[in-house]
N, C-alpha and C. Protein backbone atom coordinates (compact mmCIF):
# COMPACT_ATOMS: atom_id res chain seq x y z
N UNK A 1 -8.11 -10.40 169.27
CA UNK A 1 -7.27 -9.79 168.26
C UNK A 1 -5.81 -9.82 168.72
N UNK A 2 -4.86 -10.16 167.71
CA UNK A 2 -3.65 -10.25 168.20
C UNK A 2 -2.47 -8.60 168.73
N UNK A 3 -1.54 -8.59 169.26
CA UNK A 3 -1.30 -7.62 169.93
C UNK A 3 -0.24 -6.65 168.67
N UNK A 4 -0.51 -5.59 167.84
CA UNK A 4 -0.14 -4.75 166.81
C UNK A 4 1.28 -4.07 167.55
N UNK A 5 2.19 -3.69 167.03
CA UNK A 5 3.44 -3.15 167.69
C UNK A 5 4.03 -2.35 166.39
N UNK A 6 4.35 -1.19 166.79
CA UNK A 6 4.96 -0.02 165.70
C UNK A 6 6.14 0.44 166.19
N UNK A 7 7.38 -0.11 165.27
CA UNK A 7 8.56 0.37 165.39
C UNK A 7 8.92 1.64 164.65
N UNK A 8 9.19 2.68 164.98
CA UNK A 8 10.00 3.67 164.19
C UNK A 8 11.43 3.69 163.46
N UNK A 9 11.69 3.49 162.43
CA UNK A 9 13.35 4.19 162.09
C UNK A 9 13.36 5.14 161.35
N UNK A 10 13.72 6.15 161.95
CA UNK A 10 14.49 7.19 161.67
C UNK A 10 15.83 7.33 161.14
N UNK A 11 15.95 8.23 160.08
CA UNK A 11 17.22 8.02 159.02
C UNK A 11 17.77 9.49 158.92
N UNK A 12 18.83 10.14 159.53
CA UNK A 12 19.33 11.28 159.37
C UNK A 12 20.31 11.25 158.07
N UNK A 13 20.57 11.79 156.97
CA UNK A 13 21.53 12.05 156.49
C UNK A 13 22.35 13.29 156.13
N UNK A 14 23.46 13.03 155.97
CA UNK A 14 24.12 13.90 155.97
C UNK A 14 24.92 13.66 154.32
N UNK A 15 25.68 15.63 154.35
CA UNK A 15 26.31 15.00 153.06
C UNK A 15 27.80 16.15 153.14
N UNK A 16 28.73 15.87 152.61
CA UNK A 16 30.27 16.69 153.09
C UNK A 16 31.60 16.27 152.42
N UNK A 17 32.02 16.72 151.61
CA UNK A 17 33.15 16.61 150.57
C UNK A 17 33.13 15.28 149.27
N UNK A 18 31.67 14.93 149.40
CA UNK A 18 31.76 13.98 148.32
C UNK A 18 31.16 12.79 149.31
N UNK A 19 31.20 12.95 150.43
CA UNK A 19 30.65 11.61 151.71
C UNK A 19 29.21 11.85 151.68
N UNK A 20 29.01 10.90 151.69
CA UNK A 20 27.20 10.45 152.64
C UNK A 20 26.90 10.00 153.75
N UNK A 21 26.62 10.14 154.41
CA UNK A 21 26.82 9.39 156.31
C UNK A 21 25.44 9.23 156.26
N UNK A 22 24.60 8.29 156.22
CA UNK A 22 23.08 8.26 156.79
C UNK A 22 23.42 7.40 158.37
N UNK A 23 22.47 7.39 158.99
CA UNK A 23 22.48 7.19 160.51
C UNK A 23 21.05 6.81 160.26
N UNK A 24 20.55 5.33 161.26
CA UNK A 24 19.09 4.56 161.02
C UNK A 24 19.02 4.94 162.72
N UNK A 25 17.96 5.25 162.93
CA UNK A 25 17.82 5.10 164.57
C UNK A 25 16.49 4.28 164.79
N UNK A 26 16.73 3.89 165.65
CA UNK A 26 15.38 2.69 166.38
C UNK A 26 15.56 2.68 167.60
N UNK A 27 13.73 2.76 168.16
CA UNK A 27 13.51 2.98 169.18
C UNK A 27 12.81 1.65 169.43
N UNK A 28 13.32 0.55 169.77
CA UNK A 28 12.47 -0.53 169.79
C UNK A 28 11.78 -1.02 170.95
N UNK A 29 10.46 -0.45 171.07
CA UNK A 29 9.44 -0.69 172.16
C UNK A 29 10.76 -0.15 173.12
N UNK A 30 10.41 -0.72 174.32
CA UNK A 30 10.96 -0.42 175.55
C UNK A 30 12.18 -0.21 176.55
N UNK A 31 12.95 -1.30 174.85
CA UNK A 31 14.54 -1.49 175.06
C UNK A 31 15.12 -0.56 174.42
N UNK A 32 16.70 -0.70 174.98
CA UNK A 32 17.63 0.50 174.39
C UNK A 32 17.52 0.53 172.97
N UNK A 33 17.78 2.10 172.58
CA UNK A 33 17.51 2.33 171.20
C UNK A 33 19.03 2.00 170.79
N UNK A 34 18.91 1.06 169.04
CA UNK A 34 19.88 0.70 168.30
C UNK A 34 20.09 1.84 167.08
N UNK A 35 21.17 2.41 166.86
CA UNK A 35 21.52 2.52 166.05
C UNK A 35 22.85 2.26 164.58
N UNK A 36 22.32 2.71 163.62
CA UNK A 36 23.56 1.69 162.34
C UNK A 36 23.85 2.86 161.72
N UNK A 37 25.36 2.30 161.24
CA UNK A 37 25.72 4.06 160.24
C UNK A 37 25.99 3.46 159.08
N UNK A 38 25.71 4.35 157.97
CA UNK A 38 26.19 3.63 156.13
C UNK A 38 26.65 5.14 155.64
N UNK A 39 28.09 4.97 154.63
CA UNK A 39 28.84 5.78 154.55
C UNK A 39 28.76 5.43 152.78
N UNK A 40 28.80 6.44 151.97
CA UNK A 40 28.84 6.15 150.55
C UNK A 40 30.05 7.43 150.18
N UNK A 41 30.46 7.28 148.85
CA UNK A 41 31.75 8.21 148.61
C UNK A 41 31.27 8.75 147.22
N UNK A 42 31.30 9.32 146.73
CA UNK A 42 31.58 9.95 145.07
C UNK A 42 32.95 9.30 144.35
N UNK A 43 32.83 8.37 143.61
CA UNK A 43 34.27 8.03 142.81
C UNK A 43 34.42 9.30 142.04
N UNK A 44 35.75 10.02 142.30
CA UNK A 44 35.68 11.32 141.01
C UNK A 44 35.11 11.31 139.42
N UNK A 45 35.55 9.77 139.22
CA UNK A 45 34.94 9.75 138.13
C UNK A 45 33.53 9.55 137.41
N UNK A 46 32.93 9.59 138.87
CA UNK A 46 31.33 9.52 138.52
C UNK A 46 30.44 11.14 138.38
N UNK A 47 29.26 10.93 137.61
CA UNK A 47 28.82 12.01 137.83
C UNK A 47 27.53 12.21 139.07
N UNK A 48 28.04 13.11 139.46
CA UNK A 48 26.93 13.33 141.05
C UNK A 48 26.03 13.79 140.70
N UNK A 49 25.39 12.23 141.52
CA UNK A 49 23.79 12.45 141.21
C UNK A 49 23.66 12.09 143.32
N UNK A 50 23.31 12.92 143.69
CA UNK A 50 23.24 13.03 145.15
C UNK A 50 22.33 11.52 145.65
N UNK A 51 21.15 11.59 145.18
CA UNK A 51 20.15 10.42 145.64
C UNK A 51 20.52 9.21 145.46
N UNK A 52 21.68 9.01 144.35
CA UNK A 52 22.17 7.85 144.76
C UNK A 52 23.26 7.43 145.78
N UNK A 53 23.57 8.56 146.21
CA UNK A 53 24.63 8.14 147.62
C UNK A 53 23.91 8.12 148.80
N UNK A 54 22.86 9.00 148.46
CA UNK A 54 21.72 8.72 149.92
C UNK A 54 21.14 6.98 149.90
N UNK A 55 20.70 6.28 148.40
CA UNK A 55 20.40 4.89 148.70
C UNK A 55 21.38 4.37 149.19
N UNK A 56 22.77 5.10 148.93
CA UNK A 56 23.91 3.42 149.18
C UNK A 56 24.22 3.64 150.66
N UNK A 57 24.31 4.94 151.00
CA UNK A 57 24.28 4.92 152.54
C UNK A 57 23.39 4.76 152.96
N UNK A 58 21.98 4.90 152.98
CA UNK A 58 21.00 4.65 153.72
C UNK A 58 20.57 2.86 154.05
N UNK A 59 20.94 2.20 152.91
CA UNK A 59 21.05 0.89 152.39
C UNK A 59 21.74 0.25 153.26
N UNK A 60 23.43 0.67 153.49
CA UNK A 60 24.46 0.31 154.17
C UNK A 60 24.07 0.57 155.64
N UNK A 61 23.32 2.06 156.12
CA UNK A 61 22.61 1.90 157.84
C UNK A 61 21.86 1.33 157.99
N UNK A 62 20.68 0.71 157.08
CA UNK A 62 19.95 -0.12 157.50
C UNK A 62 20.61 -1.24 157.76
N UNK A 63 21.49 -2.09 156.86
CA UNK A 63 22.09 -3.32 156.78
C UNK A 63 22.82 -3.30 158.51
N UNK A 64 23.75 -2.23 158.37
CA UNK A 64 23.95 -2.15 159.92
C UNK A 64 23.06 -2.40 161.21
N UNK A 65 21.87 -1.56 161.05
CA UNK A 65 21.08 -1.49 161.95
C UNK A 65 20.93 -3.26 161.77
N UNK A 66 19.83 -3.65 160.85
CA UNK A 66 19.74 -4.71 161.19
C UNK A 66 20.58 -6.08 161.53
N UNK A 67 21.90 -5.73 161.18
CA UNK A 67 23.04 -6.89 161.72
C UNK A 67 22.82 -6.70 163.69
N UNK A 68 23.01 -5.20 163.89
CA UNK A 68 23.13 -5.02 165.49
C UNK A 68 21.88 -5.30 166.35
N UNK A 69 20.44 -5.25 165.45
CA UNK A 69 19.16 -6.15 165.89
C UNK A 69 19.39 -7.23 166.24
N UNK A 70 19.81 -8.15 165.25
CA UNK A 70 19.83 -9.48 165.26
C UNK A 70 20.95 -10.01 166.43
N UNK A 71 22.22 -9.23 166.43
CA UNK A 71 22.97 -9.33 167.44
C UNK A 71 22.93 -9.22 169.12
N UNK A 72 21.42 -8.09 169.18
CA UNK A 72 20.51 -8.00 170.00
C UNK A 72 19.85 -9.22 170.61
N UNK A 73 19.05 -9.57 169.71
CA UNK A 73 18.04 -11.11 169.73
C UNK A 73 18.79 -11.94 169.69
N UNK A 74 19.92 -12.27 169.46
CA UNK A 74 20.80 -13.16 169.86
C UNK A 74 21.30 -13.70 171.54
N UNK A 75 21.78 -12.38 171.60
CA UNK A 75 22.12 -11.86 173.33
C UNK A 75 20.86 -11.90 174.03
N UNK A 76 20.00 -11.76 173.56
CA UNK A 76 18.45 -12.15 174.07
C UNK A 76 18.17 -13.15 174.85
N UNK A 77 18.44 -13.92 173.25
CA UNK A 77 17.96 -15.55 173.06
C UNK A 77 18.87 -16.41 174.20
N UNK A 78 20.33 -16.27 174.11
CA UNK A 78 21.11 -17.32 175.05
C UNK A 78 20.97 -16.35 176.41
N UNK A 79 20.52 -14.88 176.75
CA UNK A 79 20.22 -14.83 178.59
C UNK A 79 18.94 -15.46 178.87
N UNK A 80 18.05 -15.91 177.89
CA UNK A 80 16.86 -16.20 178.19
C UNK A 80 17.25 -17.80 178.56
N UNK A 81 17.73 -18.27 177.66
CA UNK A 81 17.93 -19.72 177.43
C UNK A 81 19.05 -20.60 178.04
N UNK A 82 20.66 -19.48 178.56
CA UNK A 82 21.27 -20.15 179.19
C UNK A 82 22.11 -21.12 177.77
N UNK A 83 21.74 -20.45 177.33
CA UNK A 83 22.83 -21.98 175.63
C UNK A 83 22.96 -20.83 174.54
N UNK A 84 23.99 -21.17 174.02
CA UNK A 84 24.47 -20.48 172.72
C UNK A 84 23.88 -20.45 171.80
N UNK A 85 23.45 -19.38 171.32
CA UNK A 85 22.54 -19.52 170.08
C UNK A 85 23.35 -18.84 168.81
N UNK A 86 22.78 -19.07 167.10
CA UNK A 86 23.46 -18.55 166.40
C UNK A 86 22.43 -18.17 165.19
N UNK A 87 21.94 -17.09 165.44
CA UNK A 87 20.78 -16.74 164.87
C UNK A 87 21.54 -15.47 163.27
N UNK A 88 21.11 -16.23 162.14
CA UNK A 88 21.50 -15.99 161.28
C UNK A 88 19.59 -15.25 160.47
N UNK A 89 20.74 -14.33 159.27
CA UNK A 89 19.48 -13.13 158.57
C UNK A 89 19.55 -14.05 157.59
């Protein structure tokens, strides 16, 4: 049977004068934990509906998180390999 692996992310958000700050945390297996931040605003002229600033920030920390993964496995890839790599999402 092949070997199963369970990553956690964890998503704190926050909310404060019209801002959204979500924060993604990952604990990935054994290596340092990465984390990404996504920030959303209230245009005054919108009407606040809260859950949608939690998707656009939460949306925006994931996108983070996973740019600084990949930037990870990158730095990975060329100490493993000794050559430049350019590992695109």
């Amino acid at each position: 049977m092949d070997a199963v692996k369970t990553w956690t992310v964890r998503i704190d958000i926050g909310e404060h004068d019209g801002r959204t700050r979500a924060v993604a945390h990952l604990q990935p297996g054994e290596t340092a934990a990465l984390t990404g931040i996504g920030f959303a605003r209230l245009d005054p002229a919108d009407r606040d509906v809260p859950v949608i600033g939690d998707e656009i920030a939460v949306a925006r920390a994931l996108s983070d998180l996973a740019h600084r993964l990949l930037r990870t496995a990158t730095d990975d890839v060329e100490q493993s390999t000794g050559e430049a790599a350019h590992l695109v999402m």
